[in-house]
C-alpha atoms as a PDB file:
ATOM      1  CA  UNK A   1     -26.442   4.756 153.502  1.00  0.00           C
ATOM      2  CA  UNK A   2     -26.111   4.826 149.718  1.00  0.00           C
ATOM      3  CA  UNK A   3     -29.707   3.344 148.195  1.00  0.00           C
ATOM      4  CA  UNK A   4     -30.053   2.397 144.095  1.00  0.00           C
ATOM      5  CA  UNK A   5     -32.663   2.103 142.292  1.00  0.00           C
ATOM      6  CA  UNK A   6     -33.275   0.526 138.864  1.00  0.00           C
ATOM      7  CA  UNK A   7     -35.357  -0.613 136.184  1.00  0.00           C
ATOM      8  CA  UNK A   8     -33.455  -2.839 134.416  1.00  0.00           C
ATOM      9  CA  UNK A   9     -36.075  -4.004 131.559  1.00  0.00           C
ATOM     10  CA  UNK A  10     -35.040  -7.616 132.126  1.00  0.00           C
ATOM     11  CA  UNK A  11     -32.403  -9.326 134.412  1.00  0.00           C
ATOM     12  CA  UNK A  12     -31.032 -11.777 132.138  1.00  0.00           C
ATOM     13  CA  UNK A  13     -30.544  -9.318 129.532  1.00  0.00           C
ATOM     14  CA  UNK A  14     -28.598  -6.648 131.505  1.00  0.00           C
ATOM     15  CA  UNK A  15     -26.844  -9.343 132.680  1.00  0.00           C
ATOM     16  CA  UNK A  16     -24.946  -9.706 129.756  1.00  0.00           C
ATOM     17  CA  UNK A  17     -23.959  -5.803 129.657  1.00  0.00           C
ATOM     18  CA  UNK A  18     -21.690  -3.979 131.828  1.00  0.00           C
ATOM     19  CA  UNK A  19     -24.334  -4.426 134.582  1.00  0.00           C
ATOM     20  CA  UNK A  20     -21.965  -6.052 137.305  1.00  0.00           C
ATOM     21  CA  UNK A  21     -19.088  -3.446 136.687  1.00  0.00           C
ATOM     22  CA  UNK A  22     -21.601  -0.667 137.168  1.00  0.00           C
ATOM     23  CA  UNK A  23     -23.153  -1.901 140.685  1.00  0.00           C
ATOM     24  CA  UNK A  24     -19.855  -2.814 141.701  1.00  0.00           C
ATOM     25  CA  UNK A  25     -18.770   0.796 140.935  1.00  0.00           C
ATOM     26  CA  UNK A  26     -22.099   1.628 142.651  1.00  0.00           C
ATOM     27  CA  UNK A  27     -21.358  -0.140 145.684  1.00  0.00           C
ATOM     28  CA  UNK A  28     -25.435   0.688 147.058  1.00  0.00           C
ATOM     29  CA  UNK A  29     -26.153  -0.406 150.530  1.00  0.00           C
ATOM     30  CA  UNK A  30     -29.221  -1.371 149.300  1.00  0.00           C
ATOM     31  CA  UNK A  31     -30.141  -2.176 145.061  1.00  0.00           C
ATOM     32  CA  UNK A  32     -33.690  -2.170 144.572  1.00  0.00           C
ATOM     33  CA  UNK A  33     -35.062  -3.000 140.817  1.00  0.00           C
ATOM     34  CA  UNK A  34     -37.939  -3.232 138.537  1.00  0.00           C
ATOM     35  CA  UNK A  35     -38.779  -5.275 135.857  1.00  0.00           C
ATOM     36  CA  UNK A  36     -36.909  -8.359 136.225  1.00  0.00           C
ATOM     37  CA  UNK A  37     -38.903 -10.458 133.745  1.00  0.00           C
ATOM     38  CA  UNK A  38     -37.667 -13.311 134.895  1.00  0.00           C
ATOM     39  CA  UNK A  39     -39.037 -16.356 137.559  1.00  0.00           C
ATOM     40  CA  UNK A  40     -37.753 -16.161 141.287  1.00  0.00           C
ATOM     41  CA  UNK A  41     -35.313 -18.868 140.584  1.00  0.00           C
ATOM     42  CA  UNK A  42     -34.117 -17.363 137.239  1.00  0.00           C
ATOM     43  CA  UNK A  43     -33.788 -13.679 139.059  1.00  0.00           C
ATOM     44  CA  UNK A  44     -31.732 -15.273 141.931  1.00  0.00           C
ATOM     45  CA  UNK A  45     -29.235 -17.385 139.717  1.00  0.00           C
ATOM     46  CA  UNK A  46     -28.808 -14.066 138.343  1.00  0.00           C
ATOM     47  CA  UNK A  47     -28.063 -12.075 140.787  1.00  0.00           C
ATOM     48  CA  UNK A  48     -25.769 -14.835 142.316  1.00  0.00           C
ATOM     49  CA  UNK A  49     -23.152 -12.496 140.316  1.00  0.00           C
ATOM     50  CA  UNK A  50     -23.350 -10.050 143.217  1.00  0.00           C
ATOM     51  CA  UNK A  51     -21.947 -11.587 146.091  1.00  0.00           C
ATOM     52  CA  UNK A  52     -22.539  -9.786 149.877  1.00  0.00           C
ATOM     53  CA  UNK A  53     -26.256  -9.418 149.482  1.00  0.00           C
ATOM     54  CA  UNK A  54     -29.328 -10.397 150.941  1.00  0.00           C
ATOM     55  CA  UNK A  55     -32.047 -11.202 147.781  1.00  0.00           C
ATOM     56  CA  UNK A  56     -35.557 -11.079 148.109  1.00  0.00           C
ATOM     57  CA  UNK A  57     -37.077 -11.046 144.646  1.00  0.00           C
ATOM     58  CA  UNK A  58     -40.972 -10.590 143.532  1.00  0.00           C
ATOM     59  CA  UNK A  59     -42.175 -12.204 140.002  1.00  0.00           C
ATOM     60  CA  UNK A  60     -45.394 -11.976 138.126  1.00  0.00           C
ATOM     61  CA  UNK A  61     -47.637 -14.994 138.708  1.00  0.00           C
ATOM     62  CA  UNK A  62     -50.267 -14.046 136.072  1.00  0.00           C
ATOM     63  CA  UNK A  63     -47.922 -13.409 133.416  1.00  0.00           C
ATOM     64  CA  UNK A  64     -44.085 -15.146 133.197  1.00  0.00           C
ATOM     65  CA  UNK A  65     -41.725 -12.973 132.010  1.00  0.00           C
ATOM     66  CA  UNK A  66     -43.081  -9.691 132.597  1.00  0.00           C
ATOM     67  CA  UNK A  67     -43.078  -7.128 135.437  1.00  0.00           C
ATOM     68  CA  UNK A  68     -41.494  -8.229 138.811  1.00  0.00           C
ATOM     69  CA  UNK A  69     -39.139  -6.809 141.800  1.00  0.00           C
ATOM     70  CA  UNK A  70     -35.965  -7.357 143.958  1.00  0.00           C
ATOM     71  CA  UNK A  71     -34.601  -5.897 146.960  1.00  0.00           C
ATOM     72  CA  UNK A  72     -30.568  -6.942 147.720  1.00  0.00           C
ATOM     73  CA  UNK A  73     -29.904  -5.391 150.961  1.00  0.00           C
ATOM     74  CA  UNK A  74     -26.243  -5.708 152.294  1.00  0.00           C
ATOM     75  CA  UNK A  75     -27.691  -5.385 155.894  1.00  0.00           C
ATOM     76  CA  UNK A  76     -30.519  -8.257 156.787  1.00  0.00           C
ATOM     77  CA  UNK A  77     -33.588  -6.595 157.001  1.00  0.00           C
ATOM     78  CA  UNK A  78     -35.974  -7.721 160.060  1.00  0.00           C
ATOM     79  CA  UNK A  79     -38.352  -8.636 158.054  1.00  0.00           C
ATOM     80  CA  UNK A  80     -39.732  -8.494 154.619  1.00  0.00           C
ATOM     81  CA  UNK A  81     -43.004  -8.566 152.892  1.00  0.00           C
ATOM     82  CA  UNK A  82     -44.393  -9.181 149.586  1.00  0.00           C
ATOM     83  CA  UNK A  83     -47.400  -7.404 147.536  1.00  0.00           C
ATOM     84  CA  UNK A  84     -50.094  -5.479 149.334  1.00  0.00           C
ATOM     85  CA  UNK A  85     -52.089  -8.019 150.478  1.00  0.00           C
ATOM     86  CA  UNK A  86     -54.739  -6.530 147.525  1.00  0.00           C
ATOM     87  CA  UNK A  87     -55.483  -9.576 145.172  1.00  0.00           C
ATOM     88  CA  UNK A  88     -56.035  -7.149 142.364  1.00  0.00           C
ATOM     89  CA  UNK A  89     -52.944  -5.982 142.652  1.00  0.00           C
ATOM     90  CA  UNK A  90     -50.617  -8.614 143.974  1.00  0.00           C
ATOM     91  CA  UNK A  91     -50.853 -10.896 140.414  1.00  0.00           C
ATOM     92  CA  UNK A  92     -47.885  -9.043 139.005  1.00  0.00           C
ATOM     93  CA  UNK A  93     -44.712  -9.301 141.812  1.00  0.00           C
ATOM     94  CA  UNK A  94     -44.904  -4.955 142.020  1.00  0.00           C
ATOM     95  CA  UNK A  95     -44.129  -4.483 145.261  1.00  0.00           C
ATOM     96  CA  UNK A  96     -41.798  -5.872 148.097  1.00  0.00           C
ATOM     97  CA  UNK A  97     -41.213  -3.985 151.625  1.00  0.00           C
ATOM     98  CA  UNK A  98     -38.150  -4.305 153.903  1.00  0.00           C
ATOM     99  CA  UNK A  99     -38.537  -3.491 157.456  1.00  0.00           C
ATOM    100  CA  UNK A 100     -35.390  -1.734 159.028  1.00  0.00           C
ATOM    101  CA  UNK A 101     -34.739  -0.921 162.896  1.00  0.00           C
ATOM    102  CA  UNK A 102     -35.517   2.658 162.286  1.00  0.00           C
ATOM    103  CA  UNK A 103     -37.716   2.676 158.628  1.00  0.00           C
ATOM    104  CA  UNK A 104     -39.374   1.190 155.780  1.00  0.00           C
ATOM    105  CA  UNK A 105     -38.295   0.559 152.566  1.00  0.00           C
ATOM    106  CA  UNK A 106     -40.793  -0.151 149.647  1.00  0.00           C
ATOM    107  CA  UNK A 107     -39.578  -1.060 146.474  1.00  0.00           C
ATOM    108  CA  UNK A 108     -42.562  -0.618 143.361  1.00  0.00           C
ATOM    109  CA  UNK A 109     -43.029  -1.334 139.966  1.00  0.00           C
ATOM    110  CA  UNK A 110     -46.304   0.730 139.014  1.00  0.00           C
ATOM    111  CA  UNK A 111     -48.556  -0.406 136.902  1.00  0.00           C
ATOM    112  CA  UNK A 112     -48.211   1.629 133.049  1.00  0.00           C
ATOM    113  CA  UNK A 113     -51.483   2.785 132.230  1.00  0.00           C
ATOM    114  CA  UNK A 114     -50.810   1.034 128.465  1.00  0.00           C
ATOM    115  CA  UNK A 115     -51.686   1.562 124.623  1.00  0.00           C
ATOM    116  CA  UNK A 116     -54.612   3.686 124.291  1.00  0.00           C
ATOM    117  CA  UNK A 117     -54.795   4.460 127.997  1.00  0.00           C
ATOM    118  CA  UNK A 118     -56.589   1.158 128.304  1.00  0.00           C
ATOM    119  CA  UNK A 119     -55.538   0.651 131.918  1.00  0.00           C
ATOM    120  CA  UNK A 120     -55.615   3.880 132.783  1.00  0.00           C
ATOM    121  CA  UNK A 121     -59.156   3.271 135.280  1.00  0.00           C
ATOM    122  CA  UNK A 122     -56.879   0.721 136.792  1.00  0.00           C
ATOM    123  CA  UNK A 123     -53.761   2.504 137.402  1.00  0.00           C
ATOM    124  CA  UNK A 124     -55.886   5.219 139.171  1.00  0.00           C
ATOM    125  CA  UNK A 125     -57.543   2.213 141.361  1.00  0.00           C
ATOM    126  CA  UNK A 126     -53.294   1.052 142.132  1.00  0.00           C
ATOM    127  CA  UNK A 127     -52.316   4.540 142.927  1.00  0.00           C
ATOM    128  CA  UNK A 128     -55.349   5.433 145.280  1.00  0.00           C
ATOM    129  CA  UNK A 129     -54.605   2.219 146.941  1.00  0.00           C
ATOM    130  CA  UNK A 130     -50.911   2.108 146.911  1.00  0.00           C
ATOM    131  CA  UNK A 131     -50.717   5.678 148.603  1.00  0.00           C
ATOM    132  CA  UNK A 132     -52.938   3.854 151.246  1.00  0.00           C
ATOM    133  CA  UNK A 133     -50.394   1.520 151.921  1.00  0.00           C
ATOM    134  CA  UNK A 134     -48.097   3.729 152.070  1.00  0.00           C
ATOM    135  CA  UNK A 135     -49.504   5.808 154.890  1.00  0.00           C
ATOM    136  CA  UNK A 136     -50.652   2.347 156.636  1.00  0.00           C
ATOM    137  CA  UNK A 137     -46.963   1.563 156.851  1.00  0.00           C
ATOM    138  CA  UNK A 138     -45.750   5.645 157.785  1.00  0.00           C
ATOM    139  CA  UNK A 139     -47.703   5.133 160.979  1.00  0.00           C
ATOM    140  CA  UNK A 140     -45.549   2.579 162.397  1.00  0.00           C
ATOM    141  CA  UNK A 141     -41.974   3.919 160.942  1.00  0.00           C
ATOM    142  CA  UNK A 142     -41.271   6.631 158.190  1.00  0.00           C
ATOM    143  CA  UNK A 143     -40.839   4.796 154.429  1.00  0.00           C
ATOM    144  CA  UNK A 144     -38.215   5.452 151.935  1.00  0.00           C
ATOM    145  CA  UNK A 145     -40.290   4.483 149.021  1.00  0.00           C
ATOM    146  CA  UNK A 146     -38.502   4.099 145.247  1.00  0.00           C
ATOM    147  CA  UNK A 147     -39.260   2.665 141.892  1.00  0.00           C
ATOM    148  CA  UNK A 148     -40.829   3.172 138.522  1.00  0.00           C
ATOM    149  CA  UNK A 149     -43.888   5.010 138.972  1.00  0.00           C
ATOM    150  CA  UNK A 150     -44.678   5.734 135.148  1.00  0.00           C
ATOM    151  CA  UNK A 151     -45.639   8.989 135.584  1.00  0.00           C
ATOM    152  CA  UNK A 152     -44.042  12.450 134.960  1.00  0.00           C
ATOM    153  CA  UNK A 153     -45.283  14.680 137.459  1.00  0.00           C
ATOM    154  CA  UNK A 154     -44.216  17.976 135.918  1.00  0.00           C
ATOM    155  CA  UNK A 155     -43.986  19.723 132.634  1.00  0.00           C
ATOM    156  CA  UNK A 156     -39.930  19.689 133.663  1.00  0.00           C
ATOM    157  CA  UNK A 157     -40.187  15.651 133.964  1.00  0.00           C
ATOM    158  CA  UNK A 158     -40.555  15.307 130.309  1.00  0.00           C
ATOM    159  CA  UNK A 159     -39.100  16.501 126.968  1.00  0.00           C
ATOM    160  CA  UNK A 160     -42.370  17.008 125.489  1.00  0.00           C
ATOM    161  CA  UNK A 161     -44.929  17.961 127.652  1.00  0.00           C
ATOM    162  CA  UNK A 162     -47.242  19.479 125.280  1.00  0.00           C
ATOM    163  CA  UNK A 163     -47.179  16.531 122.669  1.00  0.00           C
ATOM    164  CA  UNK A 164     -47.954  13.768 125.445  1.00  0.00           C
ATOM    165  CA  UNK A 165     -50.528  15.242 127.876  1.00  0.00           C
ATOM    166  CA  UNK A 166     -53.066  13.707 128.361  1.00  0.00           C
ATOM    167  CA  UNK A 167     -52.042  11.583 125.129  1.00  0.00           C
ATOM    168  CA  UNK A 168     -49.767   9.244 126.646  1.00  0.00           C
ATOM    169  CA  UNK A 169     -49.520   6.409 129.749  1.00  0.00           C
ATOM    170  CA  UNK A 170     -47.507   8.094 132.219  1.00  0.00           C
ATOM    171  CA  UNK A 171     -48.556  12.013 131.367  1.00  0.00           C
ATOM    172  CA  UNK A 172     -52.238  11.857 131.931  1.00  0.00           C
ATOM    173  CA  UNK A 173     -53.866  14.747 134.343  1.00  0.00           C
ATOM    174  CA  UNK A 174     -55.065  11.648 136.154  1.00  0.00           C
ATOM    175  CA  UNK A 175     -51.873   9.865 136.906  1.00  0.00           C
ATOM    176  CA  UNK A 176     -50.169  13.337 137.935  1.00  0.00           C
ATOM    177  CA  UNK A 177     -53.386  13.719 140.396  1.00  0.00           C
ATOM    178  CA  UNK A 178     -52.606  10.209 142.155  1.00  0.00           C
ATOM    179  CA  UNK A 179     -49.214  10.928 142.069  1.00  0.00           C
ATOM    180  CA  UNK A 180     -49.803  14.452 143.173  1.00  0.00           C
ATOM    181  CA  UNK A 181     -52.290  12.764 146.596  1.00  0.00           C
ATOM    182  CA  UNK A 182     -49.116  10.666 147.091  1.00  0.00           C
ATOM    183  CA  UNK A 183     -46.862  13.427 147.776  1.00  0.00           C
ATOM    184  CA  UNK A 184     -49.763  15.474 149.698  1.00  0.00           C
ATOM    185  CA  UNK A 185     -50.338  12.381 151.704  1.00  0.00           C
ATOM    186  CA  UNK A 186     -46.841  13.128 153.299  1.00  0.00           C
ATOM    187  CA  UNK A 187     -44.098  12.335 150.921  1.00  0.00           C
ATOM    188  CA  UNK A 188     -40.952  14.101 149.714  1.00  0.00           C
ATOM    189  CA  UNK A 189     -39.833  13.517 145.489  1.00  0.00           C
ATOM    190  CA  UNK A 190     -36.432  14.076 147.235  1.00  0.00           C
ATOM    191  CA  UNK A 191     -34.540  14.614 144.029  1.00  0.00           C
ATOM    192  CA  UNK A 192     -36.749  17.778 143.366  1.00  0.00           C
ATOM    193  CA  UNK A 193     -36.334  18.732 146.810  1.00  0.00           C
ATOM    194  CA  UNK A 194     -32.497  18.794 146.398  1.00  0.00           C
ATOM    195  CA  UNK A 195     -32.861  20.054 142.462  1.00  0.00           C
ATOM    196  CA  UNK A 196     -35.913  22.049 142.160  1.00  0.00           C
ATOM    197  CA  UNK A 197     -34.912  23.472 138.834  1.00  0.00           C
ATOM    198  CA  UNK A 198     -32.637  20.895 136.831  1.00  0.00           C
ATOM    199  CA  UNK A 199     -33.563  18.822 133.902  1.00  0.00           C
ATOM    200  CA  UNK A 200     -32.924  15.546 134.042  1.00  0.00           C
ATOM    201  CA  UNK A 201     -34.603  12.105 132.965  1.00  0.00           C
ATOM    202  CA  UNK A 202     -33.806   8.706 133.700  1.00  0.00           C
ATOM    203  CA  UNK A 203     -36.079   6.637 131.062  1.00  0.00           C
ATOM    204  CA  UNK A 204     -35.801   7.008 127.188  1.00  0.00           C
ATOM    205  CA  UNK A 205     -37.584   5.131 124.772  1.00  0.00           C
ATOM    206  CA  UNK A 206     -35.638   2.763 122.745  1.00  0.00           C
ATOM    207  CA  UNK A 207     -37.654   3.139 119.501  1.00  0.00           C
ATOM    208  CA  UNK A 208     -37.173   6.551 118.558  1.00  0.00           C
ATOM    209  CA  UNK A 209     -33.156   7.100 119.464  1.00  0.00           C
ATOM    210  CA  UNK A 210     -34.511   9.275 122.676  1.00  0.00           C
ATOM    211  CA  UNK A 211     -31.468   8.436 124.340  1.00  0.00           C
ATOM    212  CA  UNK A 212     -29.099   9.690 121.943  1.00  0.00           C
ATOM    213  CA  UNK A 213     -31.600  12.791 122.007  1.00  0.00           C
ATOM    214  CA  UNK A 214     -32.330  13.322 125.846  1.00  0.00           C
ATOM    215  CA  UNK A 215     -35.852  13.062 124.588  1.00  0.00           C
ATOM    216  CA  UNK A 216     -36.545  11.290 127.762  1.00  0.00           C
ATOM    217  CA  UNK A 217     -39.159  11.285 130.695  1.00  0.00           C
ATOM    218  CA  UNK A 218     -38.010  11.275 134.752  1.00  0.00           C
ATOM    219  CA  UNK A 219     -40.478   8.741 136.135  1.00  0.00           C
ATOM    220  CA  UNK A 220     -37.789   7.174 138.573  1.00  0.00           C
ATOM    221  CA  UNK A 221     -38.242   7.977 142.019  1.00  0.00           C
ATOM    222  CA  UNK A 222     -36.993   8.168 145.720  1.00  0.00           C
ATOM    223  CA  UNK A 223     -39.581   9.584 147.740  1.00  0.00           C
ATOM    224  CA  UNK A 224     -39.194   9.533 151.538  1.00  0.00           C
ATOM    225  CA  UNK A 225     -41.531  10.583 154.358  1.00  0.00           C
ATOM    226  CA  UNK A 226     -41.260  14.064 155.733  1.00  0.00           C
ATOM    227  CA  UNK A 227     -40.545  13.077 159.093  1.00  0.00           C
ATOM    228  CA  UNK A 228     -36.641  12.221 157.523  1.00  0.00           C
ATOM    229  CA  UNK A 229     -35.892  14.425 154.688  1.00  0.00           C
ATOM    230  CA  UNK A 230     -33.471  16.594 156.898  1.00  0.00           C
ATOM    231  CA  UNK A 231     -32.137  13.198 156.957  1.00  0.00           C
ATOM    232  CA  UNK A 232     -31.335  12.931 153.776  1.00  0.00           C
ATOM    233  CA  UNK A 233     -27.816  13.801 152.568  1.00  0.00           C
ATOM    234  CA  UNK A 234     -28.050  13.978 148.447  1.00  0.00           C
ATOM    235  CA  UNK A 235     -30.446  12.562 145.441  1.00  0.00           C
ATOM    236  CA  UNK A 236     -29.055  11.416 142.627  1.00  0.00           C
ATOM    237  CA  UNK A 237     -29.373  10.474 138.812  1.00  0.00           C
ATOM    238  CA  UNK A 238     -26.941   8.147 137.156  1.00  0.00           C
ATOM    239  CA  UNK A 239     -27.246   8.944 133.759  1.00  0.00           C
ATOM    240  CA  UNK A 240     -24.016   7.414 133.030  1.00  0.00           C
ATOM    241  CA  UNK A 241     -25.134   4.261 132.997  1.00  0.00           C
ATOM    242  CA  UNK A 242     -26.524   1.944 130.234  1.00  0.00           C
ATOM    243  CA  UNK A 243     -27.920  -1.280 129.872  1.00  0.00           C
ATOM    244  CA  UNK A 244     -31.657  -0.308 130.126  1.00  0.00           C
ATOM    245  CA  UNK A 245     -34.141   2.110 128.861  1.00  0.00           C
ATOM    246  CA  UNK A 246     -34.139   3.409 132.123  1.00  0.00           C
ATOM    247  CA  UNK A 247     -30.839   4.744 134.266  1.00  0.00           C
ATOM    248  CA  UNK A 248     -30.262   4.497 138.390  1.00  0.00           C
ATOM    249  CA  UNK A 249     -31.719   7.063 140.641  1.00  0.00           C
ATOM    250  CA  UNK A 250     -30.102   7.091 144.385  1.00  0.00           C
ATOM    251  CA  UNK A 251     -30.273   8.487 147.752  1.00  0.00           C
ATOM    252  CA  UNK A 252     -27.890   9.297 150.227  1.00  0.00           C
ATOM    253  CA  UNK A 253     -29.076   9.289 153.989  1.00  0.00           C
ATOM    254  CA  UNK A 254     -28.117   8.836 157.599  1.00  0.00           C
ATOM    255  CA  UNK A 255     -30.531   6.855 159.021  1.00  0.00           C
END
């Protein structure tokens, strides 16, 4: 199975880019993505484009236009789920969960702790809870978890680790804790795994050329339970491809 996962910083604007070519040259099993910024009807006239998938799509309800998820799944799922059944945290569309025959798969849009680290008491609240659900889920069938989790957890996650710790959302010693209890909990970063020592990022900020650059951060993730990381064949970056601030991370694995 060949699983994608992106962050496209709005639907209808990637839309209009060379977004269909690229998941056609894809060709994922399964296309998970963040921040679709759009309403459930507007994200699924969308993605009408992509023929041969099953949609299941997550929006915000507190705020229109911002945040939100999507699963398209060539195979039907058994079942799928929305949020985490946390009212705190299921006012922003974040999370959806497809349940296969033989796993999990949780697609999540984490919270960004925000200017001046005001949410930053939050995000800690999402990730304690989130790695909850996590392991609530691993106890029935192992979970292939990927998304945006806005946070670098290593100095080699980020072009400049000394000039954003504990300065900026997403490189704070308290978001690289919760993501840190994630992992302990029982889960694999499976591109490290496969690339301990390579540098590469798959989010650059759009203000300050970073692109251009590589001034960039790697805060895109497939993690997978350690129960099937020998099943796991490769884990990938697709820094080829444009269209959003952030690029496609993948996973190959015979499930």
């Amino acid at each position: 199975m060949h699983l994608v996962n992106w962050n496209v910083n709005g639907i209808r604007s990637i839309i209009k880019k060379d977004f269909l070519k690229d998941v056609k040259e894809m060709d994922p099993d399964i296309l998970c993505f963040q921040e679709t910024k759009a309403a459930v009807e507007e994200v699924r006239s969308a993605l009408e484009l992509l023929p041969g998938y099953h949609v299941y799509i997550n929006s915000s309800k507190a705020r229109k236009g911002y945040s939100g998820t999507a699963i398209l799944s060539k195979e039907e799922p058994i079942q799928v789920t929305y949020d985490m059944g946390l009212e705190e945290h299921d006012q922003e569309g974040r999370v959806i969960t497809a349940e296969y025959p033989t796993f999990f798969l949780v697609t999540v849009y984490t919270p960004n702790s925000g200017e001046g680290l005001a949410r930053l008491d939050y995000r800690e609240r999402w990730d304690k809870e989130f790695t909850e659900y996590l392991n609530w889920l691993t106890r029935r069938k192992p979970v292939i978890a990927c998304g945006d989790f806005n946070v670098a957890h290593q100095a080699i996650d980020i072009a400049r680790p000394k000039e954003n710790y504990n300065k900026s959302a997403g490189y704070t010693q308290r978001e690289i804790d919760g993501f840190t209890r994630l992992l302990e909990s029982g889960f694999i970063d499976t591109f490290r795994r496969f690339y301990p020592e390579e540098v590469k990022y798959t989010y650059w900020n759009y203000l300050f050329n970073a692109r251009a650059k590589n001034t960039g951060w790697r805060i895109d993730y497939f993690l997978v339970s350690e129960s099937i990381i020998d099943k796991v064949k490769d884990a990938a970056i697709y820094n080829q491809y444009l269209g959003s601030d952030h690029c496609p991370v993948a996973l190959r694995i015979e499930l």
